[in-house]
PDB file of N, CA and C in Angstrom:
ATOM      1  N   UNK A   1       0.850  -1.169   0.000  1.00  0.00           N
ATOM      2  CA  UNK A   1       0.000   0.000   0.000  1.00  0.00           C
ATOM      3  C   UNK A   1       0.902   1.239   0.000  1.00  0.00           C
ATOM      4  N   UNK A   2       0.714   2.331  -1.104  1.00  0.00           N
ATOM      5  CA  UNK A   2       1.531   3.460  -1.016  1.00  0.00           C
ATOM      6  C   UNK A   2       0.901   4.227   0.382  1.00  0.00           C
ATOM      7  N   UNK A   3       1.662   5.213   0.239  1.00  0.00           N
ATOM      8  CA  UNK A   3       1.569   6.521   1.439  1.00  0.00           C
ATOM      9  C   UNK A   3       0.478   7.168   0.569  1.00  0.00           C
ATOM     10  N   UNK A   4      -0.272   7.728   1.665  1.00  0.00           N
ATOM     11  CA  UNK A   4      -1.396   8.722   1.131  1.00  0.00           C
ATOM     12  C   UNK A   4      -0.921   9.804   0.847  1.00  0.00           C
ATOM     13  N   UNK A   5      -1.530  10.351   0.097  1.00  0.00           N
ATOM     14  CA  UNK A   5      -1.362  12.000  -0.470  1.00  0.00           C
ATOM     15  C   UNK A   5      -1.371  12.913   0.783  1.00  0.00           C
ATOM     16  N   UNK A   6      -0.420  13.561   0.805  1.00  0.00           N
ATOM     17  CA  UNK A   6      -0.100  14.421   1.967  1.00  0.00           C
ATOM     18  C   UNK A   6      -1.744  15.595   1.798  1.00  0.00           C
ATOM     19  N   UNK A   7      -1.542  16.443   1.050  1.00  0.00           N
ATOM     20  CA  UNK A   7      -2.239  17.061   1.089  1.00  0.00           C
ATOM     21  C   UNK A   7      -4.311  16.835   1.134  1.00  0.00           C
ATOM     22  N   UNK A   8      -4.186  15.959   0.495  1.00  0.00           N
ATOM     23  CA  UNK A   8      -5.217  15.257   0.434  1.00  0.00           C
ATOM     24  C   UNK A   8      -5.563  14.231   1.826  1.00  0.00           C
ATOM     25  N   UNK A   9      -5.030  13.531   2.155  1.00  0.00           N
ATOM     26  CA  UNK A   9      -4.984  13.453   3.826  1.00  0.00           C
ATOM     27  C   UNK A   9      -5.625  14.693   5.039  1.00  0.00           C
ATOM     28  N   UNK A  10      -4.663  15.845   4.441  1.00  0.00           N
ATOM     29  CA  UNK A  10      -4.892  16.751   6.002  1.00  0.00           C
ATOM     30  C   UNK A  10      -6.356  17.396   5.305  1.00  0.00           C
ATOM     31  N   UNK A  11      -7.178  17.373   4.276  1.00  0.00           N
ATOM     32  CA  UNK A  11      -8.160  17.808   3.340  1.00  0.00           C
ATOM     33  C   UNK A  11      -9.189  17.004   4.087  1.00  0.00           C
ATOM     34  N   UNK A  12      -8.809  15.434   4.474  1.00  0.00           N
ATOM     35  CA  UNK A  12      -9.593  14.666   4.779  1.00  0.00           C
ATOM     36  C   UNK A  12      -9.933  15.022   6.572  1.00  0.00           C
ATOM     37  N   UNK A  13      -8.790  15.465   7.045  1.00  0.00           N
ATOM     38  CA  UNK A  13      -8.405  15.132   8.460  1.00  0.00           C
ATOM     39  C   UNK A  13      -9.014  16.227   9.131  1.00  0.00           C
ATOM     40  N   UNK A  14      -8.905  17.590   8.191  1.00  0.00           N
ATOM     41  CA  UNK A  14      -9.734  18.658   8.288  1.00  0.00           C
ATOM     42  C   UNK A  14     -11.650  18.966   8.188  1.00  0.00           C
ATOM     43  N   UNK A  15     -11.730  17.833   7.580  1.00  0.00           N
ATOM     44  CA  UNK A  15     -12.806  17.797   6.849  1.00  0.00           C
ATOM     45  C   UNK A  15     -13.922  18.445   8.325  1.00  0.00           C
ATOM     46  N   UNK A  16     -15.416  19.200   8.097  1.00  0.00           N
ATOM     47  CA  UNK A  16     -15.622  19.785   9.352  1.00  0.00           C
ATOM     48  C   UNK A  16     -16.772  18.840   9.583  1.00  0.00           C
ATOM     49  N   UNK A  17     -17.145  17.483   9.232  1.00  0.00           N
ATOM     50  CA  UNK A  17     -17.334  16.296  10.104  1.00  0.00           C
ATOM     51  C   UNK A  17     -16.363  15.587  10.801  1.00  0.00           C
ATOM     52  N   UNK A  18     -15.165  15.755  10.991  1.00  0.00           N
ATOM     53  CA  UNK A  18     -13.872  15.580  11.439  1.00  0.00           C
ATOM     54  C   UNK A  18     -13.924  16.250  12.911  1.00  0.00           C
ATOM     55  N   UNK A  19     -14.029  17.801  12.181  1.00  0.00           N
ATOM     56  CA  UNK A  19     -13.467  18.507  13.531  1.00  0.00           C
ATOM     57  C   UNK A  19     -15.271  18.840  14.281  1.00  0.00           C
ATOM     58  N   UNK A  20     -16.162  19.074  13.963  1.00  0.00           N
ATOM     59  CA  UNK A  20     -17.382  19.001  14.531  1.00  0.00           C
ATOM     60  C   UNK A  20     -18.166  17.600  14.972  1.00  0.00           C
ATOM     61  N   UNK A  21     -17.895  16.565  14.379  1.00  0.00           N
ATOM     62  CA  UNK A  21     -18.500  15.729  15.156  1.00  0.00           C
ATOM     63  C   UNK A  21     -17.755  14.506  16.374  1.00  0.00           C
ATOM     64  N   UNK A  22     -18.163  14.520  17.532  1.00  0.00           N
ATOM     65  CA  UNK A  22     -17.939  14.094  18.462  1.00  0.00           C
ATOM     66  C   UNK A  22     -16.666  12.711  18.538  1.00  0.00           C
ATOM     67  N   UNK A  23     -17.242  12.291  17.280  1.00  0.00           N
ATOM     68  CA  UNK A  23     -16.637  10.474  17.127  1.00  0.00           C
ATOM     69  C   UNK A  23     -15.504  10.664  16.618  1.00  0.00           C
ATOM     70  N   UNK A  24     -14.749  11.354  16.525  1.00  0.00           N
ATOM     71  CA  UNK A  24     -13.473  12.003  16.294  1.00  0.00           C
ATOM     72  C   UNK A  24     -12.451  12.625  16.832  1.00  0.00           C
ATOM     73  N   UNK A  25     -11.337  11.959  17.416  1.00  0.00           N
ATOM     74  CA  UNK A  25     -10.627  13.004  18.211  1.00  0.00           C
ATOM     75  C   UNK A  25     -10.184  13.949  17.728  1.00  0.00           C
ATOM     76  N   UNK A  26     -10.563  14.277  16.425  1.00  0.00           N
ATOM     77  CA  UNK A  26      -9.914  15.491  16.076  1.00  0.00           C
ATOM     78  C   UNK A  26     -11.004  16.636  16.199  1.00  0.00           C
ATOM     79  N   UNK A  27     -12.486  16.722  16.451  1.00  0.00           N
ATOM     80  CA  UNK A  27     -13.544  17.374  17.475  1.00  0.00           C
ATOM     81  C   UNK A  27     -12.677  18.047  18.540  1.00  0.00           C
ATOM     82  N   UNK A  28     -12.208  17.088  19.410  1.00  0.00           N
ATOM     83  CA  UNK A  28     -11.632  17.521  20.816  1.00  0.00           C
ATOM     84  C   UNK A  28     -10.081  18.202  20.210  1.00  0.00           C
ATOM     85  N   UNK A  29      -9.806  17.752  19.623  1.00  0.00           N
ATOM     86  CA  UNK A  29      -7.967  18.447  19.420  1.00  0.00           C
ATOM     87  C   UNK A  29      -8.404  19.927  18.879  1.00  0.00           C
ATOM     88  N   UNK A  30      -9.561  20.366  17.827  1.00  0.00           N
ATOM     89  CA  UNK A  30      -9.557  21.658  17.450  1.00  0.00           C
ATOM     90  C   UNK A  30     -10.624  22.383  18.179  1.00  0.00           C
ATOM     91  N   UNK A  31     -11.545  22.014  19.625  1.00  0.00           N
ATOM     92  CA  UNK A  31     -12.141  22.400  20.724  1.00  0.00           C
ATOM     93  C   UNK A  31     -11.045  23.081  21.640  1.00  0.00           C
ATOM     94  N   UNK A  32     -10.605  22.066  21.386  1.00  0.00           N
ATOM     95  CA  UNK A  32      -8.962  22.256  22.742  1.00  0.00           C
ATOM     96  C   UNK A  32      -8.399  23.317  22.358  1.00  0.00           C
ATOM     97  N   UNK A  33      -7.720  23.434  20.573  1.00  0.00           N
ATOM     98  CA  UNK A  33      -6.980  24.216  20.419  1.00  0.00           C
ATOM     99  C   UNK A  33      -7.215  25.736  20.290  1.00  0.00           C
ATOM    100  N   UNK A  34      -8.861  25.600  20.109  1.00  0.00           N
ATOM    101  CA  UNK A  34      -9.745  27.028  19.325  1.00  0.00           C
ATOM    102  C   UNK A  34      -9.995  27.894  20.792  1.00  0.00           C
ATOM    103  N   UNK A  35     -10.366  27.153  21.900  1.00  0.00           N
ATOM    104  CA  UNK A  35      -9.946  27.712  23.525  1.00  0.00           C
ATOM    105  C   UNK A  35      -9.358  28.351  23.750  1.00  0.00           C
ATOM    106  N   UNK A  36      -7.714  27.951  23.189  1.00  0.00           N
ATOM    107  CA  UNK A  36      -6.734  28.767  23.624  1.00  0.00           C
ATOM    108  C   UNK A  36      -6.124  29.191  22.524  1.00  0.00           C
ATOM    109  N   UNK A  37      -6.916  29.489  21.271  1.00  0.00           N
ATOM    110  CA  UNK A  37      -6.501  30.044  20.294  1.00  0.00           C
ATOM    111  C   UNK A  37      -4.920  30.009  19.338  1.00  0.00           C
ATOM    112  N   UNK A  38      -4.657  28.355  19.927  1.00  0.00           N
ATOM    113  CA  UNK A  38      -3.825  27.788  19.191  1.00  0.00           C
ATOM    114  C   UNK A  38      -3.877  27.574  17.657  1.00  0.00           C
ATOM    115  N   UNK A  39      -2.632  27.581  16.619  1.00  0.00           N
ATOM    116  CA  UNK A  39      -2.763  26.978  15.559  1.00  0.00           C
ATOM    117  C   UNK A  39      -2.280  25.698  15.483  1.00  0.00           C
ATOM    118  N   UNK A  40      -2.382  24.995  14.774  1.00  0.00           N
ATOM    119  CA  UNK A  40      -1.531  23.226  14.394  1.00  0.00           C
ATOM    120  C   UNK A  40      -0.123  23.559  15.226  1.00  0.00           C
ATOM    121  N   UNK A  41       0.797  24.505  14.716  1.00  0.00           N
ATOM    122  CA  UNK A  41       1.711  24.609  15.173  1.00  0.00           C
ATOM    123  C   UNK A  41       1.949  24.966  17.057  1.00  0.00           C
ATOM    124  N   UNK A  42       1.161  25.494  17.407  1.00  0.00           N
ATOM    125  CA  UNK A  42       1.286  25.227  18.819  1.00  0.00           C
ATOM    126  C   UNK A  42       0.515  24.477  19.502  1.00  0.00           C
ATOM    127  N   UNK A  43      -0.652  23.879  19.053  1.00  0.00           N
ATOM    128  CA  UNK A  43      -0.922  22.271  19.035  1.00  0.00           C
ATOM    129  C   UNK A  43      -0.191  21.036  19.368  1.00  0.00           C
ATOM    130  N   UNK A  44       0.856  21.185  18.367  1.00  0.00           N
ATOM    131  CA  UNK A  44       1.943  20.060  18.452  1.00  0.00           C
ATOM    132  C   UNK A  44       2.804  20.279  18.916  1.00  0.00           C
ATOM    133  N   UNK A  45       3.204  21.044  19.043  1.00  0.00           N
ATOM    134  CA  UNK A  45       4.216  21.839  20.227  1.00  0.00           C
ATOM    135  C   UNK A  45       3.963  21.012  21.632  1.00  0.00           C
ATOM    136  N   UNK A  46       2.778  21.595  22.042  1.00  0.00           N
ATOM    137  CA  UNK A  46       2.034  21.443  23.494  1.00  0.00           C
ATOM    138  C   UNK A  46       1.955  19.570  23.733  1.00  0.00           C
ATOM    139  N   UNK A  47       1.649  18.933  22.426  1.00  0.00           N
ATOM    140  CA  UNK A  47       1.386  17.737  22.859  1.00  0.00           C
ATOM    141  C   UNK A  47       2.915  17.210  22.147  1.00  0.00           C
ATOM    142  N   UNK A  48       4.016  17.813  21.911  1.00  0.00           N
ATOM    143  CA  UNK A  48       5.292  16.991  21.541  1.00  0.00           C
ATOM    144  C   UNK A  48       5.640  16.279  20.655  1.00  0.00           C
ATOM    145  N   UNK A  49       4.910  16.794  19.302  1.00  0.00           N
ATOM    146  CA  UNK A  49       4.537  15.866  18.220  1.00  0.00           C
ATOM    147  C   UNK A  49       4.450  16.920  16.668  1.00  0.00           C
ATOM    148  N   UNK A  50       4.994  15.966  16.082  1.00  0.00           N
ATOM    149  CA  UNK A  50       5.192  16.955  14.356  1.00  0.00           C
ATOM    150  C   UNK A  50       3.929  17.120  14.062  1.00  0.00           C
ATOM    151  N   UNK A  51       3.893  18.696  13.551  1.00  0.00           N
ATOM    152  CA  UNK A  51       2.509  18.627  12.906  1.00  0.00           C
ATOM    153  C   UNK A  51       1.390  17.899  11.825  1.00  0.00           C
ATOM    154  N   UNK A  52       2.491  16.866  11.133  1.00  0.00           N
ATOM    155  CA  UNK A  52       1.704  15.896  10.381  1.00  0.00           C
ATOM    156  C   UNK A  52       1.230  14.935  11.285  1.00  0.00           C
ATOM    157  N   UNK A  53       1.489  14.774  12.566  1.00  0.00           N
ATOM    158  CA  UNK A  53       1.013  13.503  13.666  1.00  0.00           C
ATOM    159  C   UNK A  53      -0.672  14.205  13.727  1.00  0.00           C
ATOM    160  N   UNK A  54      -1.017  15.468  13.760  1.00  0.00           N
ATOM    161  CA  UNK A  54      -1.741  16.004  13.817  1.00  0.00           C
ATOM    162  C   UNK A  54      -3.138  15.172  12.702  1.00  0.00           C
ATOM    163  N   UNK A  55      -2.493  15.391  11.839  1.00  0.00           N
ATOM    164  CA  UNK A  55      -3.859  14.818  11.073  1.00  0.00           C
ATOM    165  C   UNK A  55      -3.644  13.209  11.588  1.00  0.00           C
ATOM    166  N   UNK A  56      -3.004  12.469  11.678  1.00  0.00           N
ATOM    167  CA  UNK A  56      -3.395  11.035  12.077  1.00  0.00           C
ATOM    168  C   UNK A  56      -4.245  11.130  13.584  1.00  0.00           C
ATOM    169  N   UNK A  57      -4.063  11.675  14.187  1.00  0.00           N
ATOM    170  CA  UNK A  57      -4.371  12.246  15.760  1.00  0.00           C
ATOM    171  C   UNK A  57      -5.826  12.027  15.720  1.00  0.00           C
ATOM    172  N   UNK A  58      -6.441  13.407  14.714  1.00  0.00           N
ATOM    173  CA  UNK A  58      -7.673  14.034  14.313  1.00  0.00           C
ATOM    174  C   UNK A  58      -8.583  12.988  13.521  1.00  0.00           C
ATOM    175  N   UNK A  59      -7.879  11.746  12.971  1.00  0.00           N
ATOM    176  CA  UNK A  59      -8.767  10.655  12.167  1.00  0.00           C
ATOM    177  C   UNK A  59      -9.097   9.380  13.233  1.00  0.00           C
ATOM    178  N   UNK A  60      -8.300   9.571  14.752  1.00  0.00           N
ATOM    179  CA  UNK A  60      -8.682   8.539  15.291  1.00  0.00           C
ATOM    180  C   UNK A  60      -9.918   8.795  16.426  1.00  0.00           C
ATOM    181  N   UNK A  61     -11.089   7.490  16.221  1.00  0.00           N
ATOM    182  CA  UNK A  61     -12.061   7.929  17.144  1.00  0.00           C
ATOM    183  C   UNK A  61     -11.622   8.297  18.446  1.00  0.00           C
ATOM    184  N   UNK A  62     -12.942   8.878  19.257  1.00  0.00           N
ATOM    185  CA  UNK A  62     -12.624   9.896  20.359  1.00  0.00           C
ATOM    186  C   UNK A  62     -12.390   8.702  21.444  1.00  0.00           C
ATOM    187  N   UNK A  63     -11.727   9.135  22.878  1.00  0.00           N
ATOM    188  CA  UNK A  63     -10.881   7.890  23.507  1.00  0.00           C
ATOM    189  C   UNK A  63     -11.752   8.256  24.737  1.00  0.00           C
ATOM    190  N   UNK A  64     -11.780   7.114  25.275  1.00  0.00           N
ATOM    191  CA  UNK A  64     -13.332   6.491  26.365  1.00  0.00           C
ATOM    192  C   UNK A  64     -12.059   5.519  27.237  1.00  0.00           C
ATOM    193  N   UNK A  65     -11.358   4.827  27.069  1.00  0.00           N
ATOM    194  CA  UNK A  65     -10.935   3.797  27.961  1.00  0.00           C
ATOM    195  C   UNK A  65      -9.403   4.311  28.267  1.00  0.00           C
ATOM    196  N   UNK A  66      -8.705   3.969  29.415  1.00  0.00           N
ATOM    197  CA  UNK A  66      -7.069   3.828  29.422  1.00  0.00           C
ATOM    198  C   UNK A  66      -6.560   3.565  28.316  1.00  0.00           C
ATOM    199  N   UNK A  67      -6.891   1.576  27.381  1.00  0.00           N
ATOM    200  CA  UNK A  67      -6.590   1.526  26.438  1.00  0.00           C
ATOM    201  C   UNK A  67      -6.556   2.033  25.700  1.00  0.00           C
ATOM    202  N   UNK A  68      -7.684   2.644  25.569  1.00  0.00           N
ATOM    203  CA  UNK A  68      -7.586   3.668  24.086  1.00  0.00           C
ATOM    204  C   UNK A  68      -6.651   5.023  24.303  1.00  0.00           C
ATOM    205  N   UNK A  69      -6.495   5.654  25.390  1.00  0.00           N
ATOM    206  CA  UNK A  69      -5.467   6.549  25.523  1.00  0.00           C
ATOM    207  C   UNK A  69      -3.948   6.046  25.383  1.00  0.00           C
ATOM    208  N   UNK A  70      -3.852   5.128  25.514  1.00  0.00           N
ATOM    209  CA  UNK A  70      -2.265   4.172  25.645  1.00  0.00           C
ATOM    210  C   UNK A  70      -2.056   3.501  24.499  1.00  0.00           C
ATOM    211  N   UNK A  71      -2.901   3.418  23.623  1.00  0.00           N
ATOM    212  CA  UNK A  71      -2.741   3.068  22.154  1.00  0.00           C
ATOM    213  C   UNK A  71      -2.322   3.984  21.574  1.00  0.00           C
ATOM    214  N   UNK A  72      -3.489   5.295  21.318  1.00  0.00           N
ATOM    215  CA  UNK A  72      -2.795   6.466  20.423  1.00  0.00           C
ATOM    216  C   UNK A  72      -1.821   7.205  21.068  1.00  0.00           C
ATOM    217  N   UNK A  73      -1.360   7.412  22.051  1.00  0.00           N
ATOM    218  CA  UNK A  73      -0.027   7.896  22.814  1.00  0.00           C
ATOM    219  C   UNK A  73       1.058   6.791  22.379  1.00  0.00           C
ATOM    220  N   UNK A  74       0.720   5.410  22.158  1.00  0.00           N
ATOM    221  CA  UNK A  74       1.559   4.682  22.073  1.00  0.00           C
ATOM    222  C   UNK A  74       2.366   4.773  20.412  1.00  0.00           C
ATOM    223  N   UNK A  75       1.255   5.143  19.546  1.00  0.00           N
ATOM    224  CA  UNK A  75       1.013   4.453  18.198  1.00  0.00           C
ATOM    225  C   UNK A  75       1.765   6.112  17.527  1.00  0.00           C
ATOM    226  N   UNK A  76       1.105   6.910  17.870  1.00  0.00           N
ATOM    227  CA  UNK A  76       1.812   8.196  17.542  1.00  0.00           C
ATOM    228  C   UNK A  76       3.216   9.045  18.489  1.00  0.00           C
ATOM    229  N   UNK A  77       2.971   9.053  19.431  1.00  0.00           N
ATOM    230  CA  UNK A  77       4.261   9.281  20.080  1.00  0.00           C
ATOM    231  C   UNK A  77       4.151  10.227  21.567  1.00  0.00           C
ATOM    232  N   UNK A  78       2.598  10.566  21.488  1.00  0.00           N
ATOM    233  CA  UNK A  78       2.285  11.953  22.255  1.00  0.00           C
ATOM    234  C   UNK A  78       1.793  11.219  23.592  1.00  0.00           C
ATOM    235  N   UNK A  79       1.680  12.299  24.521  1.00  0.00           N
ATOM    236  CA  UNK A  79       1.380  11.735  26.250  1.00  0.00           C
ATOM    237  C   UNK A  79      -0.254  11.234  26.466  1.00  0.00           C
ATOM    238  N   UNK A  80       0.087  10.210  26.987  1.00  0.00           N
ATOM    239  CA  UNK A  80      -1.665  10.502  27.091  1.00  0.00           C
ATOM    240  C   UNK A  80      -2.284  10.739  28.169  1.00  0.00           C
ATOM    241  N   UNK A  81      -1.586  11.823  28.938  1.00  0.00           N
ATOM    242  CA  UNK A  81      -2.036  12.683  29.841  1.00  0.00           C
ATOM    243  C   UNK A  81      -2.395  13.683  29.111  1.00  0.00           C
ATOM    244  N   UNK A  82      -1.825  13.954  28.299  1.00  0.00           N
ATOM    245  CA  UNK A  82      -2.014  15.074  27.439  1.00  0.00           C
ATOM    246  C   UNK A  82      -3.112  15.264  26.499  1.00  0.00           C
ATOM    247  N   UNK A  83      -3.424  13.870  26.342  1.00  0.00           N
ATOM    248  CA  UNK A  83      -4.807  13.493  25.254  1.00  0.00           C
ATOM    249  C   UNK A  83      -6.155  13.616  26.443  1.00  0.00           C
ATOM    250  N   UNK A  84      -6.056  12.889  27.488  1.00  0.00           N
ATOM    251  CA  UNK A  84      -6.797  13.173  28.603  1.00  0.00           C
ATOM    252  C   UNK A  84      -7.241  14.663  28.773  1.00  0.00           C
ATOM    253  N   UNK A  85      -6.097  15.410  29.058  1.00  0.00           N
ATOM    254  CA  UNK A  85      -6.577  16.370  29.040  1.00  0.00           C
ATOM    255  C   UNK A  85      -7.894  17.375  27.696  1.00  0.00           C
ATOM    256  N   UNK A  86      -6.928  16.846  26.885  1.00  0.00           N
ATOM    257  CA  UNK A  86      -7.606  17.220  25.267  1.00  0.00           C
ATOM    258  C   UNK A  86      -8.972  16.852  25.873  1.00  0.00           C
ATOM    259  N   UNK A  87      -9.436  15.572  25.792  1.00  0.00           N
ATOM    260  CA  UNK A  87     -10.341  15.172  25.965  1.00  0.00           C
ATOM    261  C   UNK A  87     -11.510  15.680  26.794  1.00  0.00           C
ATOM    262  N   UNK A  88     -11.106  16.041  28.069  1.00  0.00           N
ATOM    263  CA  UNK A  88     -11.931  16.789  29.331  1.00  0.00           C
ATOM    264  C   UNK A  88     -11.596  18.284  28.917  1.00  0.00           C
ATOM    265  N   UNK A  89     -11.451  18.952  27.726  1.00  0.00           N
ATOM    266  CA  UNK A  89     -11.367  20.335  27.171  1.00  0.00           C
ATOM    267  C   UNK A  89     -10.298  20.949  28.137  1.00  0.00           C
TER     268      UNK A  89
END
């Protein structure tokens, strides 16, 4: 399987059923970030992670269990204290 189209990816990752509906952690990552009037770039900053981690971040459903916080902290690279937090705004 090739690599996805960069641009076409963050098109997808952006998409505003992405960032508006709930089943998406990327809902909570641009809730979180629009709060404190962050862009991508101090986004990823804050959670320790390149801004392309960002769109993989934003495509994974929203996290309910430990496991699921310790997967995508695991799988991408970021804290998942830090996603916790995301999560509880």
């Amino acid at each position: 399987m090739s690599a996805p189209d960069p641009v076409a990816f963050h098109r997808l990752a952006t998409n505003p059923r992405v960032l508006t509906g709930s089943f998406f952690l990327g809902h909570y990552l641009h809730v979180f970030a629009t709060a404190r009037q962050w862009d991508d770039v101090a986004l990823a900053a804050w959670l320790a992670c390149e801004v392309t981690t960002l769109d993989h971040l934003r495509l994974c459903r929203s996290l309910h269990t430990d496991a699921d916080y310790e997967l995508v902290a695991g799988t991408f690279g970021v804290s998942a204290e830090r996603l916790r937090e995301v999560m509880q705004g």
